[in-house]
Protein backbone atom coordinates (compact mmCIF):
# COMPACT_ATOMS: atom_id res chain seq x y z
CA UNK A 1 10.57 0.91 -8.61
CA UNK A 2 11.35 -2.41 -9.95
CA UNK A 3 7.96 -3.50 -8.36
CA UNK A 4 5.93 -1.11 -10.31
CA UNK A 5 7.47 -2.15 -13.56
CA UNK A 6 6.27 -6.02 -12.57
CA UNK A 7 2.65 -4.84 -11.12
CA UNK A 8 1.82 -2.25 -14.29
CA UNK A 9 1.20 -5.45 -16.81
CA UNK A 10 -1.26 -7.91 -14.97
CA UNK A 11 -3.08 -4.26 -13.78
CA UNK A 12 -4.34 -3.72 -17.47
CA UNK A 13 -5.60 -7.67 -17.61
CA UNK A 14 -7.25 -7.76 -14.63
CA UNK A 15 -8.78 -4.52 -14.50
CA UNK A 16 -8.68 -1.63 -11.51
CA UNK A 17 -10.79 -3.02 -8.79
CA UNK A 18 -9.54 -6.74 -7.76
CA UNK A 19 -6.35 -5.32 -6.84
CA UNK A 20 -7.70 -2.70 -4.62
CA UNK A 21 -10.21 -5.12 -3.20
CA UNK A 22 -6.84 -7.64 -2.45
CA UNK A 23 -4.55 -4.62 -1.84
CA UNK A 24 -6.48 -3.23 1.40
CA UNK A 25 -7.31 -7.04 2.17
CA UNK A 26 -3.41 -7.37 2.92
CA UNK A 27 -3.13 -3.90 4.54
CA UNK A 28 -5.40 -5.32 6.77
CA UNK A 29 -4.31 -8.42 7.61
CA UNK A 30 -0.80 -7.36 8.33
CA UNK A 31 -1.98 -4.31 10.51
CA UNK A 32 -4.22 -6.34 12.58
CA UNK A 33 -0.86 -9.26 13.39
CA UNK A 34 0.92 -6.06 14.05
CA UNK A 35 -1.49 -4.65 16.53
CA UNK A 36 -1.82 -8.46 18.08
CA UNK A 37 1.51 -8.63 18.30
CA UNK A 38 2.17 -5.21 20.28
CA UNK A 39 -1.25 -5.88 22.19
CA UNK A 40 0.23 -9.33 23.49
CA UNK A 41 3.98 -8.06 23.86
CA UNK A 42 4.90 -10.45 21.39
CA UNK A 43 6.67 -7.71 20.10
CA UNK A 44 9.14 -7.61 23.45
CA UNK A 45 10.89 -10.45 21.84
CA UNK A 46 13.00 -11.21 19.37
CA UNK A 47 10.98 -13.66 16.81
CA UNK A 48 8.00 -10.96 17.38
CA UNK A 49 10.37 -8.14 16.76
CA UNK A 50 11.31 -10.26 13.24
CA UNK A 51 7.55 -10.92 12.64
CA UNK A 52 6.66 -6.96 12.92
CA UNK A 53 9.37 -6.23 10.52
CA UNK A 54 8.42 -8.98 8.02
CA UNK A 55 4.79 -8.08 7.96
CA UNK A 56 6.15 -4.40 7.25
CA UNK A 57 7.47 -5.52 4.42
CA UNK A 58 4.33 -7.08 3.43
CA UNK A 59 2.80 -4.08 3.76
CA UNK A 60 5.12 -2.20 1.21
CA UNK A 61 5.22 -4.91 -1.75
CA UNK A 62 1.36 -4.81 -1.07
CA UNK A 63 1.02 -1.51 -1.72
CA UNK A 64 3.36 -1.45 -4.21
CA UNK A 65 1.48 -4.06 -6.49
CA UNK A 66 -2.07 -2.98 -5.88
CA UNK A 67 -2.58 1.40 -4.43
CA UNK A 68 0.77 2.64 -5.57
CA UNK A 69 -0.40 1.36 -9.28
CA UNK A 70 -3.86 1.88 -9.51
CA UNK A 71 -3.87 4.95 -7.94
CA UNK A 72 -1.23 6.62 -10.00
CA UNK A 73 -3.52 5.61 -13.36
CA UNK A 74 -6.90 6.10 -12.19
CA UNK A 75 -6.41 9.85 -10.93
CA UNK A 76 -5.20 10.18 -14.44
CA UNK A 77 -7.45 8.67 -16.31
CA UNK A 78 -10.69 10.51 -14.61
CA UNK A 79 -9.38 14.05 -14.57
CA UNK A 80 -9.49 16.58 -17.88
CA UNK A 81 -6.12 17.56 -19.40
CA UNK A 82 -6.04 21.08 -17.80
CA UNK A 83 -6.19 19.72 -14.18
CA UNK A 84 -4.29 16.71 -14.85
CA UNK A 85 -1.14 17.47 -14.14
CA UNK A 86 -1.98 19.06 -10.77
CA UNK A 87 -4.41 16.50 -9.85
CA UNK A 88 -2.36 13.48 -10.38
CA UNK A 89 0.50 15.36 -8.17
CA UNK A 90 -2.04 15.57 -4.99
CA UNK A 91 -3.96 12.47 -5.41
CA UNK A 92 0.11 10.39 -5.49
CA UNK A 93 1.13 12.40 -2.44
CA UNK A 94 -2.44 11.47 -0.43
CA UNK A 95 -1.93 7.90 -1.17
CA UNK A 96 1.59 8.27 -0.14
CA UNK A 97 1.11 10.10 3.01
CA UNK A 98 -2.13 8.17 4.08
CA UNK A 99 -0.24 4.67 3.51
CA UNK A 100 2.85 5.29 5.53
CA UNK A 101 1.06 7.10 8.33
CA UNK A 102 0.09 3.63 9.45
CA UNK A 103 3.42 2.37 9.83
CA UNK A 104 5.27 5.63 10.67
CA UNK A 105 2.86 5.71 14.03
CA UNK A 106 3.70 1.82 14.50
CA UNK A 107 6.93 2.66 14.88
């Protein structure tokens, strides 16, 4: 939580795309060292096991300064006050699911 409460400020300066952009840049980049990693049973040893476990954790301060933030503001912003409540709801649990599915299966 304390991560959102740093992310929220810079998000209004800099606007909703760049950290989206940066956000799945850094998804990326850690899931592709995980998958090299695994692929090259780096992962079989103990400074591998360390690395896939640090680049986790990249993975969740990553999301939780760019998707977890813009996400939860944007599906509010677009939708009309009727279906806002609901909509908001769905579109936080998709994000949610569809970011730890990645590292649930990793696992």
């Amino acid at each position: 939580m304390r991560l959102y409460d740093i992310s929220i400020s810079p998000g209004y300066a800099v606007g909703r795309r760049p950290p989206l952009i940066w956000g799945g840049f850094v998804f990326s980049v850690a899931l592709i060292i995980i998958a090299i990693l695994h692929a090259t049973h780096a992962s079989d040893h103990r400074g591998g096991q360390y690395a896939v476990i640090g680049l986790i954790f990249v993975y969740i301060v990553a999301f939780a300064l760019s998707w977890a933030v813009v996400v939860r503001a944007y599906v509010a912003e677009i939708q009309p006050m009727r279906t806002r409540g609901p909509a908001t709801a769905l579109g936080q649990a998709v994000c949610w699911v569809s970011t730890c599915i990645p590292v649930l299966l990793d696992a």
